[in-house]
N, C-alpha and C. Protein backbone atom coordinates (compact mmCIF):
# COMPACT_ATOMS: atom_id res chain seq x y z
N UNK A 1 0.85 -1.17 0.00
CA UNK A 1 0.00 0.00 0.00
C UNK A 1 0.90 1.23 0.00
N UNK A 2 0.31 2.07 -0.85
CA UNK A 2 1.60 3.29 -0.77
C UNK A 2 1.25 3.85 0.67
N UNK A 3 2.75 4.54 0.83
CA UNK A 3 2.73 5.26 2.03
C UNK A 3 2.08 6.18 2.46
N UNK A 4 1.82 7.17 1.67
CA UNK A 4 0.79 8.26 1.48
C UNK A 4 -0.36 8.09 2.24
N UNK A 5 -1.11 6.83 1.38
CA UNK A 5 -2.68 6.31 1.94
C UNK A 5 -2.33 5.55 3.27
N UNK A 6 -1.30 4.77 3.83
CA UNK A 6 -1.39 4.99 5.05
C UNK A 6 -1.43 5.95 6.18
N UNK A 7 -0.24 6.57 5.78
CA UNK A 7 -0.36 8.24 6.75
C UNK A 7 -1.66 8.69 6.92
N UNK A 8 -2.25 9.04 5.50
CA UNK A 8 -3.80 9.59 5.66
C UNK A 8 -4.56 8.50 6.33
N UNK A 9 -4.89 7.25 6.34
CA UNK A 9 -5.60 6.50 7.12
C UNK A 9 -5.22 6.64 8.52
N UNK A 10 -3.99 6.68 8.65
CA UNK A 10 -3.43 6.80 10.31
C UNK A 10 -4.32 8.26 10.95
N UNK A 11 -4.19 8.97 9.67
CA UNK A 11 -4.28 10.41 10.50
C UNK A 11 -6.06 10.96 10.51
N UNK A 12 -6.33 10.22 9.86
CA UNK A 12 -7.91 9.80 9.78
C UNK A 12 -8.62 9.26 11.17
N UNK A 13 -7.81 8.69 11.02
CA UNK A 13 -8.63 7.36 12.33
C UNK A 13 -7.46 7.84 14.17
N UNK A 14 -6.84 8.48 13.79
CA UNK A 14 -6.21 9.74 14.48
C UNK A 14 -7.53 11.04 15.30
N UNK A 15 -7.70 11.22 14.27
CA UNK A 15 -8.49 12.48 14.00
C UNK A 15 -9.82 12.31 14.46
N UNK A 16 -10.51 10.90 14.04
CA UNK A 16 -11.75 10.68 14.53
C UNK A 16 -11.97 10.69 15.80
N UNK A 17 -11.33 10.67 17.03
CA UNK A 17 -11.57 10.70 18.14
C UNK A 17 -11.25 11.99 18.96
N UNK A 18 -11.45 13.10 17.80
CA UNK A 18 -11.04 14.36 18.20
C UNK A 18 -12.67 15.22 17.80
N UNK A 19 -13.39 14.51 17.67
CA UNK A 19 -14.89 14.86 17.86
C UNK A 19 -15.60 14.66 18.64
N UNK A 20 -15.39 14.28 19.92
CA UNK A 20 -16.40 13.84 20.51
C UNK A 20 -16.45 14.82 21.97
N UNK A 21 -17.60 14.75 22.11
CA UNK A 21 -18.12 15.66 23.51
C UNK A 21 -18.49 14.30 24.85
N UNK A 22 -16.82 13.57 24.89
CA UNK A 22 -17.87 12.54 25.80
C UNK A 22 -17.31 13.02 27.51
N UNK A 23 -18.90 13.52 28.02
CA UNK A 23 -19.07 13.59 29.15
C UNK A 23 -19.24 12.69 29.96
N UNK A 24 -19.53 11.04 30.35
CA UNK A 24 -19.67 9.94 30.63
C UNK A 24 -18.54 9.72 31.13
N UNK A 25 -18.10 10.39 31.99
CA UNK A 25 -16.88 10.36 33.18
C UNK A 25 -17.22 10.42 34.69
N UNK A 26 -16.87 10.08 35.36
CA UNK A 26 -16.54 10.21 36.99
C UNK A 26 -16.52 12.13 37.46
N UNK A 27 -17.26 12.40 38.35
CA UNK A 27 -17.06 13.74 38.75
C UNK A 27 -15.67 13.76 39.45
N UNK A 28 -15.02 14.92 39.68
CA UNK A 28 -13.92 15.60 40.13
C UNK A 28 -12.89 14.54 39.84
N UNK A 29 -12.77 14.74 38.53
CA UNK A 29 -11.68 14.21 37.96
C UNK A 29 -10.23 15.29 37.89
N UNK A 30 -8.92 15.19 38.33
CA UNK A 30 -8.24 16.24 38.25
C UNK A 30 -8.14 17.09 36.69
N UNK A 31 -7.55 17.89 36.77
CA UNK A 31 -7.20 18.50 35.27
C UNK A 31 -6.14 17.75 34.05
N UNK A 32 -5.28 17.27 34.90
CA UNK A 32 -4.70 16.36 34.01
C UNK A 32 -5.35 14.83 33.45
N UNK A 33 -6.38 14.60 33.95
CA UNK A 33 -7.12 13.60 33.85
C UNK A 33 -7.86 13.73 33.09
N UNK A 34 -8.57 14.80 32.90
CA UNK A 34 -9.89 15.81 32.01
C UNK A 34 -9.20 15.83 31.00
N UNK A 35 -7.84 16.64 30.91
CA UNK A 35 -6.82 16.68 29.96
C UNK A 35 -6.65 15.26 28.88
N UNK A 36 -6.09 14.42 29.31
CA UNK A 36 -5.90 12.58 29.38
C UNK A 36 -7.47 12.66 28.28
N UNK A 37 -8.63 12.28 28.77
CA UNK A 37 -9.47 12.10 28.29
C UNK A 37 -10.49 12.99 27.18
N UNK A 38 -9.82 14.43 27.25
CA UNK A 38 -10.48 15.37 26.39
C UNK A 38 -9.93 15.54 25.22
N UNK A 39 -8.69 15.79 25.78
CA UNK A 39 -7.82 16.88 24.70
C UNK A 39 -6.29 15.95 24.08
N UNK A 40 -6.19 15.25 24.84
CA UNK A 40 -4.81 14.51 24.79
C UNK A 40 -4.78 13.47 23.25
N UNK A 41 -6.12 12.97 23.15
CA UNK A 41 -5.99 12.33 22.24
C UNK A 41 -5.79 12.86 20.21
N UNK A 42 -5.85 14.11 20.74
CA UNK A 42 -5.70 15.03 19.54
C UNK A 42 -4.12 15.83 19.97
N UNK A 43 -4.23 16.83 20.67
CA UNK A 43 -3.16 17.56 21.09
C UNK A 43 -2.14 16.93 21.69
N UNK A 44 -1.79 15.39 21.78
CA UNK A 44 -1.06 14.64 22.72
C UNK A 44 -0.74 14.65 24.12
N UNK A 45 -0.20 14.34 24.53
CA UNK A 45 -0.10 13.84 26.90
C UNK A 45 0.81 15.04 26.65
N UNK A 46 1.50 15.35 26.20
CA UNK A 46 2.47 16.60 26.42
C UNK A 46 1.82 17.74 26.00
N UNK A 47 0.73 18.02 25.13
CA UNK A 47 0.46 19.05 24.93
C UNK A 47 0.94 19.73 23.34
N UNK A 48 1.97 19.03 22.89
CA UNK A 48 2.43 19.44 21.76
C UNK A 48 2.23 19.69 20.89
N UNK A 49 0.69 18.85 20.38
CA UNK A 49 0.31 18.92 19.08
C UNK A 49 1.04 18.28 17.88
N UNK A 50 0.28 17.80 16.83
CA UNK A 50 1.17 16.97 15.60
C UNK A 50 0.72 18.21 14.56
N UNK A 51 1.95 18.63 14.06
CA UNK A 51 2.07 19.64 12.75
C UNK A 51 1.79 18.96 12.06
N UNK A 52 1.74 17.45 11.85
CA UNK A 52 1.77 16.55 10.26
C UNK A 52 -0.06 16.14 10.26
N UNK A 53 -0.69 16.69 11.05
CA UNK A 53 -2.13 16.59 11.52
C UNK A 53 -2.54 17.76 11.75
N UNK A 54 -2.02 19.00 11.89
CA UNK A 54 -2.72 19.91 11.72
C UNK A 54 -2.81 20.35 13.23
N UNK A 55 -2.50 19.23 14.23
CA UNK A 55 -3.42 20.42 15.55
C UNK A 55 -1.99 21.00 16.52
N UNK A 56 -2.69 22.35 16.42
CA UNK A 56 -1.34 23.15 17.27
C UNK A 56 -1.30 22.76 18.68
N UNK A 57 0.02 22.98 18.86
CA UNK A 57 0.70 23.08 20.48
C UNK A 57 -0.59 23.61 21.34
N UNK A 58 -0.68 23.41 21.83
CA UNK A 58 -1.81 24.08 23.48
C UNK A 58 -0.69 23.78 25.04
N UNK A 59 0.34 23.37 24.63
CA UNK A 59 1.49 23.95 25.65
C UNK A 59 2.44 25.02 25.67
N UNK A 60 2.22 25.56 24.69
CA UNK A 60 3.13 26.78 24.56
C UNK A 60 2.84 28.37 25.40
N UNK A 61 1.79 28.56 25.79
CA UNK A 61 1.75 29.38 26.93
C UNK A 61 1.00 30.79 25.96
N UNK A 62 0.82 30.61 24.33
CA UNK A 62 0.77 32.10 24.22
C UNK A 62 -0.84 32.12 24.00
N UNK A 63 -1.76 31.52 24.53
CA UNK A 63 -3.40 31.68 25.00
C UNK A 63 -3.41 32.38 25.98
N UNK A 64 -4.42 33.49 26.03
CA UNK A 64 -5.11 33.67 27.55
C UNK A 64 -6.27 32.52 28.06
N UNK A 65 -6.24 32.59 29.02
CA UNK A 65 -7.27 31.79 29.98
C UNK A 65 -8.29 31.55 29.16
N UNK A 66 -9.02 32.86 28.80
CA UNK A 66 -10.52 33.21 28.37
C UNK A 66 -10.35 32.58 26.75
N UNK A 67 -9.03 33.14 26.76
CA UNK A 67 -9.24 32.21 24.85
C UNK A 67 -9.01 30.52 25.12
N UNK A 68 -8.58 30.25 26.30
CA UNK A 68 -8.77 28.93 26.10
C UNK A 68 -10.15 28.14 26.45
N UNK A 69 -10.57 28.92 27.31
CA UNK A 69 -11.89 28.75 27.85
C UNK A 69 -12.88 28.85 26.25
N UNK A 70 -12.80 29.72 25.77
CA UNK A 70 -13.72 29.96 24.30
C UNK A 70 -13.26 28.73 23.70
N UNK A 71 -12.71 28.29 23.27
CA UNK A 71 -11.65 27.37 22.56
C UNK A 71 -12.50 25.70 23.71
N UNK A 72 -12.10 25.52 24.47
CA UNK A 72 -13.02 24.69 24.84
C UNK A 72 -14.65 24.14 24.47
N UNK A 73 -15.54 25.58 25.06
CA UNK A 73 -16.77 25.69 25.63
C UNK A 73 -17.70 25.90 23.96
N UNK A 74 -16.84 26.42 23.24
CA UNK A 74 -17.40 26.80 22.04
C UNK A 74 -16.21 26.69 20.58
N UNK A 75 -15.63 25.97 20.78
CA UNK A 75 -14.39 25.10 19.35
C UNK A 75 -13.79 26.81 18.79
N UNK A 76 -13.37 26.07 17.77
CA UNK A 76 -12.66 27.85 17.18
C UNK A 76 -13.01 27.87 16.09
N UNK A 77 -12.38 28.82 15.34
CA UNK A 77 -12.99 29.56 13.99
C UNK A 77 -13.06 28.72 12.72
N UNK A 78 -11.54 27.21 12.98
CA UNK A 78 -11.76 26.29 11.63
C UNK A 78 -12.59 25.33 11.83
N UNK A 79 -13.22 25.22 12.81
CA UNK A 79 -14.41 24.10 13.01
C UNK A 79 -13.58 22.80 13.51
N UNK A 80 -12.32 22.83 13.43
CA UNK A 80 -11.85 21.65 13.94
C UNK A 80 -11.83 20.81 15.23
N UNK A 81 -12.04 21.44 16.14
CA UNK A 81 -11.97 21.19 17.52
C UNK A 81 -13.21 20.96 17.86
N UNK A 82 -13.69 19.66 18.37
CA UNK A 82 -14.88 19.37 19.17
C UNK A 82 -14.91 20.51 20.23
N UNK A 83 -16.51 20.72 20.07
CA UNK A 83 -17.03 21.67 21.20
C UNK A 83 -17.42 21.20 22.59
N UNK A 84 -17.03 21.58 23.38
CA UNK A 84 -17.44 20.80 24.96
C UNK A 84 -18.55 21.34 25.51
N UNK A 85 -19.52 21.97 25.51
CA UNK A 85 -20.71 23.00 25.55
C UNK A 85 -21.31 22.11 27.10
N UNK A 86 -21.29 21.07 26.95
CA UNK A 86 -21.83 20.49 28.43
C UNK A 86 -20.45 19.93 29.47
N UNK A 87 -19.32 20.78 29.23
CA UNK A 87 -18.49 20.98 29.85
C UNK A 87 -18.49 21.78 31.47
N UNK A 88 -18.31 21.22 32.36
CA UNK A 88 -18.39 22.50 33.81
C UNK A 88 -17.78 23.65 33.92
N UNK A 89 -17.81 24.50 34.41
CA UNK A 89 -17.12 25.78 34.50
C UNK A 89 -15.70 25.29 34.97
N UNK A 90 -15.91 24.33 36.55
CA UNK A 90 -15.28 23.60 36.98
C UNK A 90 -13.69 22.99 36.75
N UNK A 91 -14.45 21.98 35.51
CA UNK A 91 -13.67 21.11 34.24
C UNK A 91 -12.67 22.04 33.54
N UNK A 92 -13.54 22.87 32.94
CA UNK A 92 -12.76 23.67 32.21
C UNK A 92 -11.55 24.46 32.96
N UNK A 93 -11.79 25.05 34.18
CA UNK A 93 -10.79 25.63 35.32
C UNK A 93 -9.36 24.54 35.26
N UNK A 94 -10.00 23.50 35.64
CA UNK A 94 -8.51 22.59 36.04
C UNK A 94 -8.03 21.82 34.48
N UNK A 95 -8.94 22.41 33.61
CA UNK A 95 -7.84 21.80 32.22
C UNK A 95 -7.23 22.74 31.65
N UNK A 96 -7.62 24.04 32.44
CA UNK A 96 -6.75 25.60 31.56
C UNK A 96 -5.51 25.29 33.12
N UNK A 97 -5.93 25.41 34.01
CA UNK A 97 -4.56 24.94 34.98
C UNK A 97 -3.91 23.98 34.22
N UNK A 98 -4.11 22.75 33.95
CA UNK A 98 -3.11 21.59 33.83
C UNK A 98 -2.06 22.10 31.98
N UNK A 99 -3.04 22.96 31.58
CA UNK A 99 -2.63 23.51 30.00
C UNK A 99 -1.28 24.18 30.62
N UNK A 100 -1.47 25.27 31.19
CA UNK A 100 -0.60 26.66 32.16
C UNK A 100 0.85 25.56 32.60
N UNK A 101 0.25 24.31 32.99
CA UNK A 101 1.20 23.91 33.66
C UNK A 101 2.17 23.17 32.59
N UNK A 102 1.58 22.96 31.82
CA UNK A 102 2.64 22.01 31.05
C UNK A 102 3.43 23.28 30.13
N UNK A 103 3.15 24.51 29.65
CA UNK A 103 3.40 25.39 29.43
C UNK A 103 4.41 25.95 29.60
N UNK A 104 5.12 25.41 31.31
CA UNK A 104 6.39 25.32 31.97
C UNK A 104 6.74 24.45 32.20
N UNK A 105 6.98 23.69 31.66
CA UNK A 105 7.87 22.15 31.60
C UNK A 105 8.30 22.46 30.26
């Protein structure tokens, strides 16, 4: 199989689990945990993001709070990012902390 159509299948089936709004978790889960289960599977455990996929760093520190909070609660301007809309105020608090934190590492 050419290489090409694998990458794109990888990054396909990558990608598909970067839609979903699944709330069907345990309450007071920490932020890195929320993190783990929200965001990690697109943006990776470090935060880094894959350039060869398209999704940017969210450890690099240059968001404010409130833009990450928007960016959560309501996705961003390319439609790419699942929206968390039945997200807690809460949730969202300790996954913009655990963001901040990896930010400095």
């Amino acid at each position: 199989m050419d290489r090409r159509i694998v990458l794109l299948i990888v990054a396909l089936a990558s990608l598909s689990a970067c839609g979903r709004d699944n709330h069907n978790h345990p309450d007071n889960l920490s932020g890195k945990a929320l993190f783990e289960l929200h965001c990690a599977s697109c943006h990776g455990a470090t935060g880094k993001g894959s350039f060869m996929l398209g999704v940017p760093a969210n450890n690099d520190g240059h968001l404010l709070n409130v833009e990450i909070r928007h960016k959560i609660q309501h996705g961003n301007v390319k439609g790419n990012m699942p929206v968390f809309e039945a997200m807690s105020d809460d949730e969202v608090n300790k996954i913009i902390k655990y963001i901040n934190q990896l930010s400095h590492h």
